[in-house]
PDB file of N, CA and C in Angstrom:
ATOM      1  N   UNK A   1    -112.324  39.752-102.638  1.00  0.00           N
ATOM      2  CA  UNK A   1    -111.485  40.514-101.751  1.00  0.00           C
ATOM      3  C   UNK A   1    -110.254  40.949-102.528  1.00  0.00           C
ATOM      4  N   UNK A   2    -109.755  42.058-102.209  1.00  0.00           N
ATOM      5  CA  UNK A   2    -108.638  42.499-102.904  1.00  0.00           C
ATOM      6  C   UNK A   2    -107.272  42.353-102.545  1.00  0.00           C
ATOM      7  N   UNK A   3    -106.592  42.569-102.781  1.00  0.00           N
ATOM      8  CA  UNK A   3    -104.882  42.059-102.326  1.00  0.00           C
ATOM      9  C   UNK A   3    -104.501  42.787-101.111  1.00  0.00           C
ATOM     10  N   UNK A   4    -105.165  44.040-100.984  1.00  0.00           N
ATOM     11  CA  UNK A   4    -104.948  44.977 -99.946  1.00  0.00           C
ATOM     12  C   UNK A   4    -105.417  44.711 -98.777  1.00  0.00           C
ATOM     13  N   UNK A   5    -106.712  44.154 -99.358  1.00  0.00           N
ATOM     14  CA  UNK A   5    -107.488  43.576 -98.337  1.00  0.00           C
ATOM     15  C   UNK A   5    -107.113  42.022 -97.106  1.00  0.00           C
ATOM     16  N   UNK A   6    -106.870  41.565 -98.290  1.00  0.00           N
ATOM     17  CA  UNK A   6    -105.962  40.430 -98.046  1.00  0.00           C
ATOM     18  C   UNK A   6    -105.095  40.626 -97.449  1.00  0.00           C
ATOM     19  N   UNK A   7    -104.280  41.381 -97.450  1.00  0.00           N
ATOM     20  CA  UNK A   7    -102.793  41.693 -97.034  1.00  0.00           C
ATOM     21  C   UNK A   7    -103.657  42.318 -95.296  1.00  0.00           C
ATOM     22  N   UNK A   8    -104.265  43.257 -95.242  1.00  0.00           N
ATOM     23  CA  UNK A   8    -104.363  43.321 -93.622  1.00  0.00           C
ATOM     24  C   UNK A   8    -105.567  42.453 -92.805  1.00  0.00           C
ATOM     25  N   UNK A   9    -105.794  41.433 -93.762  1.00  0.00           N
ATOM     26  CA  UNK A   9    -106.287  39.549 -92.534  1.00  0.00           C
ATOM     27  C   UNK A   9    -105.117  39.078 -92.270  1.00  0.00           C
ATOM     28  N   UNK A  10    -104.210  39.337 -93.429  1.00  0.00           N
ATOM     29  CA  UNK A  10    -103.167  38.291 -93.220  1.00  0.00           C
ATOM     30  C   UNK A  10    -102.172  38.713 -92.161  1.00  0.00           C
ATOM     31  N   UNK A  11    -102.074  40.045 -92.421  1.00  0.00           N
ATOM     32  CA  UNK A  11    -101.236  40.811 -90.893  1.00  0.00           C
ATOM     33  C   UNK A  11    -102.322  40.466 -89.731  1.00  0.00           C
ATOM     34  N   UNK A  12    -103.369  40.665 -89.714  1.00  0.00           N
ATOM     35  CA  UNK A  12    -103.769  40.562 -88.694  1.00  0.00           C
ATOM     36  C   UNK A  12    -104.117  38.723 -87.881  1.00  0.00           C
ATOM     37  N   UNK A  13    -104.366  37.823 -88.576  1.00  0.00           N
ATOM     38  CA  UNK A  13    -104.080  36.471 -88.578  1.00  0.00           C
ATOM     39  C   UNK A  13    -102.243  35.773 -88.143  1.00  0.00           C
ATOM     40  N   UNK A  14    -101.434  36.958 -88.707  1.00  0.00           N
ATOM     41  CA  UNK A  14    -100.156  36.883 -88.541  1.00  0.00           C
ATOM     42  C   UNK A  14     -99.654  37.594 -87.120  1.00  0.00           C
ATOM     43  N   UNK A  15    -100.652  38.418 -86.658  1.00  0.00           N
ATOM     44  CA  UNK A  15    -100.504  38.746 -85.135  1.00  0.00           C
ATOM     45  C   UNK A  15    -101.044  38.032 -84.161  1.00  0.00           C
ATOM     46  N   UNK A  16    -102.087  37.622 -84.716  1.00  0.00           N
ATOM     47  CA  UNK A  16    -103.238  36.602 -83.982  1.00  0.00           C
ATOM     48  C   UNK A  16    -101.847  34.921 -83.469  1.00  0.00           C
ATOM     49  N   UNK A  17    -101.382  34.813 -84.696  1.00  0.00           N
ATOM     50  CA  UNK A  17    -100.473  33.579 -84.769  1.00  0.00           C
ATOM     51  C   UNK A  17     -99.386  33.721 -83.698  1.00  0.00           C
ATOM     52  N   UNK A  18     -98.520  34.886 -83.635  1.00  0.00           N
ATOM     53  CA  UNK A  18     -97.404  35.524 -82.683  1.00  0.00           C
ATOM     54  C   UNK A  18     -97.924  35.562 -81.421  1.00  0.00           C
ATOM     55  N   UNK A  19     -99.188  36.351 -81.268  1.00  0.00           N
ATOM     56  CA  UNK A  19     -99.318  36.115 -79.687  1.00  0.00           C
ATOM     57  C   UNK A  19     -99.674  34.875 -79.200  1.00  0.00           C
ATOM     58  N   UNK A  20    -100.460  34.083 -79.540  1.00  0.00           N
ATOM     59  CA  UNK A  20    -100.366  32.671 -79.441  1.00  0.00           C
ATOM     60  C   UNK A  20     -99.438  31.493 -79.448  1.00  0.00           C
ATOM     61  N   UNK A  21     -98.070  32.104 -80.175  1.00  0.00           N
ATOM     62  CA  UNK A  21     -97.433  31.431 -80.220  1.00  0.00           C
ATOM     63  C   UNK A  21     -96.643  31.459 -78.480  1.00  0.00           C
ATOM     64  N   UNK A  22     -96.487  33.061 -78.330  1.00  0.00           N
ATOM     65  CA  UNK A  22     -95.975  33.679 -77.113  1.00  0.00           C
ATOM     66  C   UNK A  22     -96.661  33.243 -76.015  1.00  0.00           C
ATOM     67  N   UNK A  23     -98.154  33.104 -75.737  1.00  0.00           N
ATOM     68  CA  UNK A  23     -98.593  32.402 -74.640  1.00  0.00           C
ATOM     69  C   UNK A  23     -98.426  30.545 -74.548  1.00  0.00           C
ATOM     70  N   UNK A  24     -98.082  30.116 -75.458  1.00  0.00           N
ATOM     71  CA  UNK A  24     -98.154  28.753 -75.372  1.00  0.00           C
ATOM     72  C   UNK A  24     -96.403  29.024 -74.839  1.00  0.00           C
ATOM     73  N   UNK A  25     -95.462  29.570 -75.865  1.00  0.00           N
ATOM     74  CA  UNK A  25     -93.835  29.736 -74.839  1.00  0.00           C
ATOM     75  C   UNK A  25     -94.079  29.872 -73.502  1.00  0.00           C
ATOM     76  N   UNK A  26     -94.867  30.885 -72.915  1.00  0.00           N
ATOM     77  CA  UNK A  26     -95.144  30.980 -71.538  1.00  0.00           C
ATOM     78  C   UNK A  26     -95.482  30.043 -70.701  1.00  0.00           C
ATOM     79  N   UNK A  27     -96.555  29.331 -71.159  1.00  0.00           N
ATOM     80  CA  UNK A  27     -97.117  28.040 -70.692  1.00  0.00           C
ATOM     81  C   UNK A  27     -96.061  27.037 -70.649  1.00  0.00           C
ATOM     82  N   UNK A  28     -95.050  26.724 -71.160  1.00  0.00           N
ATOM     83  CA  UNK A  28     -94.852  26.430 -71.141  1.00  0.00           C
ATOM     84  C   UNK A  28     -92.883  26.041 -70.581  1.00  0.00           C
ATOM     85  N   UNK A  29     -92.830  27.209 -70.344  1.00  0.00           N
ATOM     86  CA  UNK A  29     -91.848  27.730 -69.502  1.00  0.00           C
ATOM     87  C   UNK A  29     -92.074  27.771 -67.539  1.00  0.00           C
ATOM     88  N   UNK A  30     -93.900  27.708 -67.322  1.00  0.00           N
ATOM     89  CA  UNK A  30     -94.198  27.570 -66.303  1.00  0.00           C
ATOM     90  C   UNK A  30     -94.008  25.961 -65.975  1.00  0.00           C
ATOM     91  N   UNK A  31     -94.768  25.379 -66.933  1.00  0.00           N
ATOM     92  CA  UNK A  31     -94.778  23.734 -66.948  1.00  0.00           C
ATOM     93  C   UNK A  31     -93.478  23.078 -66.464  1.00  0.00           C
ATOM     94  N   UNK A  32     -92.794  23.429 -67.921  1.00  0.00           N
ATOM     95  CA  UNK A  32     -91.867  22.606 -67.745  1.00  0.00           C
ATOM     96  C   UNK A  32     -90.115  23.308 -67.088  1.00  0.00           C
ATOM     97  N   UNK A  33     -90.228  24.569 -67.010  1.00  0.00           N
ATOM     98  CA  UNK A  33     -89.106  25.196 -66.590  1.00  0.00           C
ATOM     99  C   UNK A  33     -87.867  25.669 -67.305  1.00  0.00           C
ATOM    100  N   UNK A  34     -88.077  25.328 -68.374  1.00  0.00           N
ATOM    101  CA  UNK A  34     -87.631  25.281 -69.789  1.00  0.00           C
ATOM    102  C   UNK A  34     -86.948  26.744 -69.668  1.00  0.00           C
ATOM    103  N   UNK A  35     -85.914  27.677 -69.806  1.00  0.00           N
ATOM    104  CA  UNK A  35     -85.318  29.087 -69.853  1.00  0.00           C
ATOM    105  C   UNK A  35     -85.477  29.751 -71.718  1.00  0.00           C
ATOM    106  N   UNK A  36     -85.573  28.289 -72.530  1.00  0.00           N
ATOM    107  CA  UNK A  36     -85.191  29.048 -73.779  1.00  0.00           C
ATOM    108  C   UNK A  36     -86.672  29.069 -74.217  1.00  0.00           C
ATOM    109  N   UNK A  37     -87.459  28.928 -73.440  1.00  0.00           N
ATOM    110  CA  UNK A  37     -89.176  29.204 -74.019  1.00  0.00           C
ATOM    111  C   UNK A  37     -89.370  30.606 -73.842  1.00  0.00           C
ATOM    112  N   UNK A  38     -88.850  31.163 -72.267  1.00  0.00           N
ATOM    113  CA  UNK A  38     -89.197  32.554 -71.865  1.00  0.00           C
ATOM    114  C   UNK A  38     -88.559  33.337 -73.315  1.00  0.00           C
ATOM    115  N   UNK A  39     -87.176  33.268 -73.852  1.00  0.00           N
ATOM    116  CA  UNK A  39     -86.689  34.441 -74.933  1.00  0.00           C
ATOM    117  C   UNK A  39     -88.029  33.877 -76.607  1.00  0.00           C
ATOM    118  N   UNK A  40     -88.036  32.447 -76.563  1.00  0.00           N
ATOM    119  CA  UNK A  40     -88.777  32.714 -77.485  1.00  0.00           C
ATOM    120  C   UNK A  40     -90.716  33.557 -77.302  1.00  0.00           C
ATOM    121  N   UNK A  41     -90.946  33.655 -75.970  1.00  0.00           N
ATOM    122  CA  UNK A  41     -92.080  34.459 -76.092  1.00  0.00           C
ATOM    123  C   UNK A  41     -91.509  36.041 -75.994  1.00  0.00           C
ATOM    124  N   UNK A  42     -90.920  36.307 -75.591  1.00  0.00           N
ATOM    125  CA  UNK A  42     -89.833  37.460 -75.347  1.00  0.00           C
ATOM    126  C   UNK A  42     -90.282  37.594 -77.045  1.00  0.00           C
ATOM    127  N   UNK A  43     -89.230  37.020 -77.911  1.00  0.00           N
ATOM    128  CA  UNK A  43     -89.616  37.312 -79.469  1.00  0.00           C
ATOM    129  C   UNK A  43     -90.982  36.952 -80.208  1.00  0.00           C
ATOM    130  N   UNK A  44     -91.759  36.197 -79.859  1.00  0.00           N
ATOM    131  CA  UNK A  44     -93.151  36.387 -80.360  1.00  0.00           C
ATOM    132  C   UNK A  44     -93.853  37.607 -80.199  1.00  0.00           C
ATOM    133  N   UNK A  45     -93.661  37.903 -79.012  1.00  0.00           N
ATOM    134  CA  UNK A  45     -94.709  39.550 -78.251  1.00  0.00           C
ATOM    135  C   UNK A  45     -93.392  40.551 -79.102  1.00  0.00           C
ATOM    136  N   UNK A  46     -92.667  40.449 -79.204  1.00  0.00           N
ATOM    137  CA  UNK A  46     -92.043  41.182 -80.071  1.00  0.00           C
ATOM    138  C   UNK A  46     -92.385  41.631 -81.856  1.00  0.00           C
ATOM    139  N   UNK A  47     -92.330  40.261 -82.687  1.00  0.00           N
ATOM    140  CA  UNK A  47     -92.787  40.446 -83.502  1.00  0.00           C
ATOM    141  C   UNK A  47     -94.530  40.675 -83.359  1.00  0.00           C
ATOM    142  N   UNK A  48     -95.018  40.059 -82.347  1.00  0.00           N
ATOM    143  CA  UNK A  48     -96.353  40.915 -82.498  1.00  0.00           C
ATOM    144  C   UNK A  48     -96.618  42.508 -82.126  1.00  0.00           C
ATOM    145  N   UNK A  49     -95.822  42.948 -81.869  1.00  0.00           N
ATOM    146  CA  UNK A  49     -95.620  44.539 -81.404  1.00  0.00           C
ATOM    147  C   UNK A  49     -95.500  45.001 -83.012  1.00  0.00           C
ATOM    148  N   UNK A  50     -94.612  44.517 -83.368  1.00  0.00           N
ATOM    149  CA  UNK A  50     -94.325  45.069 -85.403  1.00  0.00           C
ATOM    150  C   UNK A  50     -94.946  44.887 -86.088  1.00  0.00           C
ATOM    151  N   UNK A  51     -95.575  44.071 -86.062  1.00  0.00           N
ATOM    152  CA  UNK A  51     -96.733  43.344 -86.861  1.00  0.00           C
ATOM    153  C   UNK A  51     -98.121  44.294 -86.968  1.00  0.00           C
ATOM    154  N   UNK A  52     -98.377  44.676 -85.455  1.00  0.00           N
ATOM    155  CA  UNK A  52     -99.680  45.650 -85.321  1.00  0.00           C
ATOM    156  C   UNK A  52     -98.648  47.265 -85.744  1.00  0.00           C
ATOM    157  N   UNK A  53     -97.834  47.448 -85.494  1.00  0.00           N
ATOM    158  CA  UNK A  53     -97.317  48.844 -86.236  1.00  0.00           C
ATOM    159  C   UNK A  53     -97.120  48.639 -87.507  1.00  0.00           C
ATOM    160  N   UNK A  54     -96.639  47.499 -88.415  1.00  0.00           N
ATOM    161  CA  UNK A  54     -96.868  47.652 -89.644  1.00  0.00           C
ATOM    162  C   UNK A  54     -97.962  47.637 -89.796  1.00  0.00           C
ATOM    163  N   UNK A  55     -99.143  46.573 -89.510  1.00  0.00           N
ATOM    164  CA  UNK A  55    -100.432  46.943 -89.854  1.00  0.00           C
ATOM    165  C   UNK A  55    -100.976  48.504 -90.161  1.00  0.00           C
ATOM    166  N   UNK A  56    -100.958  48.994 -88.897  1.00  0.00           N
ATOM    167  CA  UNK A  56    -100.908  50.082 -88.546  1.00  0.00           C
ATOM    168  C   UNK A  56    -100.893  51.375 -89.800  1.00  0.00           C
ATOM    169  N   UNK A  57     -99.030  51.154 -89.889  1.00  0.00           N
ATOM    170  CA  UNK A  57     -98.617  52.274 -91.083  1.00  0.00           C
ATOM    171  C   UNK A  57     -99.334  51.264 -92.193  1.00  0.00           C
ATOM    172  N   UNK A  58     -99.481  50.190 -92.238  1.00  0.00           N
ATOM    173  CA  UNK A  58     -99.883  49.832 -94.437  1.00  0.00           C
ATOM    174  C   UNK A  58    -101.257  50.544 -94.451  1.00  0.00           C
ATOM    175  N   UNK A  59    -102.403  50.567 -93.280  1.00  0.00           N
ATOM    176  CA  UNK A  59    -103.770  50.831 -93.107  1.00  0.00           C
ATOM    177  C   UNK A  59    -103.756  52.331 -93.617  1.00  0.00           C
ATOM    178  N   UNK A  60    -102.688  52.909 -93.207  1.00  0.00           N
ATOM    179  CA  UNK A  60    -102.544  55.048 -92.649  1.00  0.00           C
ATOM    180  C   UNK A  60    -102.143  54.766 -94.675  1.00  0.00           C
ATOM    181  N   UNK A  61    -101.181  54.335 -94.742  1.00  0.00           N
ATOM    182  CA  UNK A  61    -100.621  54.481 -96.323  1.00  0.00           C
ATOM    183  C   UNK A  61    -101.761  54.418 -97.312  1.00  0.00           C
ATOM    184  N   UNK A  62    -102.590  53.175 -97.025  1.00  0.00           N
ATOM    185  CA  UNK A  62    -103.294  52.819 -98.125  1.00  0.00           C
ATOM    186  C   UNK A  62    -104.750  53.934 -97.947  1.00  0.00           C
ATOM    187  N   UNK A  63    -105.049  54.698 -97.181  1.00  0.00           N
ATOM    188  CA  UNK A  63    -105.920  55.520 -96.774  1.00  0.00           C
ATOM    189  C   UNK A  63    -105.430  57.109 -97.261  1.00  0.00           C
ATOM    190  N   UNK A  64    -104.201  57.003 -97.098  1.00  0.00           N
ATOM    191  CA  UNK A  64    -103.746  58.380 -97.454  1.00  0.00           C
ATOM    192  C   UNK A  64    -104.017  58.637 -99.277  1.00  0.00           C
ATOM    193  N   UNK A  65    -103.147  57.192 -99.884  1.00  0.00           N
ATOM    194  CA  UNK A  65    -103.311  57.425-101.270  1.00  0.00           C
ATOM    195  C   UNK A  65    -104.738  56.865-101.620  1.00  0.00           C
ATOM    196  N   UNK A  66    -106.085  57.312-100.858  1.00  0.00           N
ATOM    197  CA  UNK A  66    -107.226  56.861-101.051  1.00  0.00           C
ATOM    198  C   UNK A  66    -107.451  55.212-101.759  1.00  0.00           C
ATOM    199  N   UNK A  67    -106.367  54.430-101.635  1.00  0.00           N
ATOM    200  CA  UNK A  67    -107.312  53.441-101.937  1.00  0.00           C
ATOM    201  C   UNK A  67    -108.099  52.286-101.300  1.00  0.00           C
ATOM    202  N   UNK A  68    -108.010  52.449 -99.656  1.00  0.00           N
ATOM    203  CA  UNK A  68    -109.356  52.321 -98.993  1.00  0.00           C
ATOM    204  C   UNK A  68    -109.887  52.920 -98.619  1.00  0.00           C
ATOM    205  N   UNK A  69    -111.273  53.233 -98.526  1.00  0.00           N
ATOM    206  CA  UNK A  69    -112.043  53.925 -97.802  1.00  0.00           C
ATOM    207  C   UNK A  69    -112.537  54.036 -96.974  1.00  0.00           C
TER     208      UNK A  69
END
C-alpha cells in the first residue's frame, strides 16, 4: 500500500474514531447527566465534519495531479 493510500484509511479510520467517540459523549450525557460530555460530542461530530472534507479535498488533489486513479 502506498503512503497515499495509507493516508485516506487513516482519515477515514480517524473519522470512524470521532464519530464514535461523539456517540459514546452522547451516551453518556443521557446516562449520567454529565453537561461537559454534550460540548465534547458537539467537538467530535465536529472534527468528524473536517475530517470527511479533508478527506474529501486530499482524494479531489491526489486525482487531479493523476496520482490515483
Amino acid at each position: 500500500m502506498s503512503l497515499k493510500g495509507f493516508h485516506i484509511v487513516f482519515i477515514v479510520f480517524s473519522t470512524l474514531l470521532a464519530l464514535g467517540t461523539g456517540f459514546w459523549c452522547i451516551w453518556v450525557d443521557l446516562t449520567v447527566g454529565e453537561p461537559v460530555y454534550r460540548s465534547g460530542a458537539i467537538a467530535s461530530f465536529a472534527v468528524a465534519v473536517a475530517l470527511v472534507i479533508y478527506g474529501v479535498w486530499f482524494y479531489r488533489k491526489m486525482k487531479r495531479l493523476r496520482i490515483i486513479t
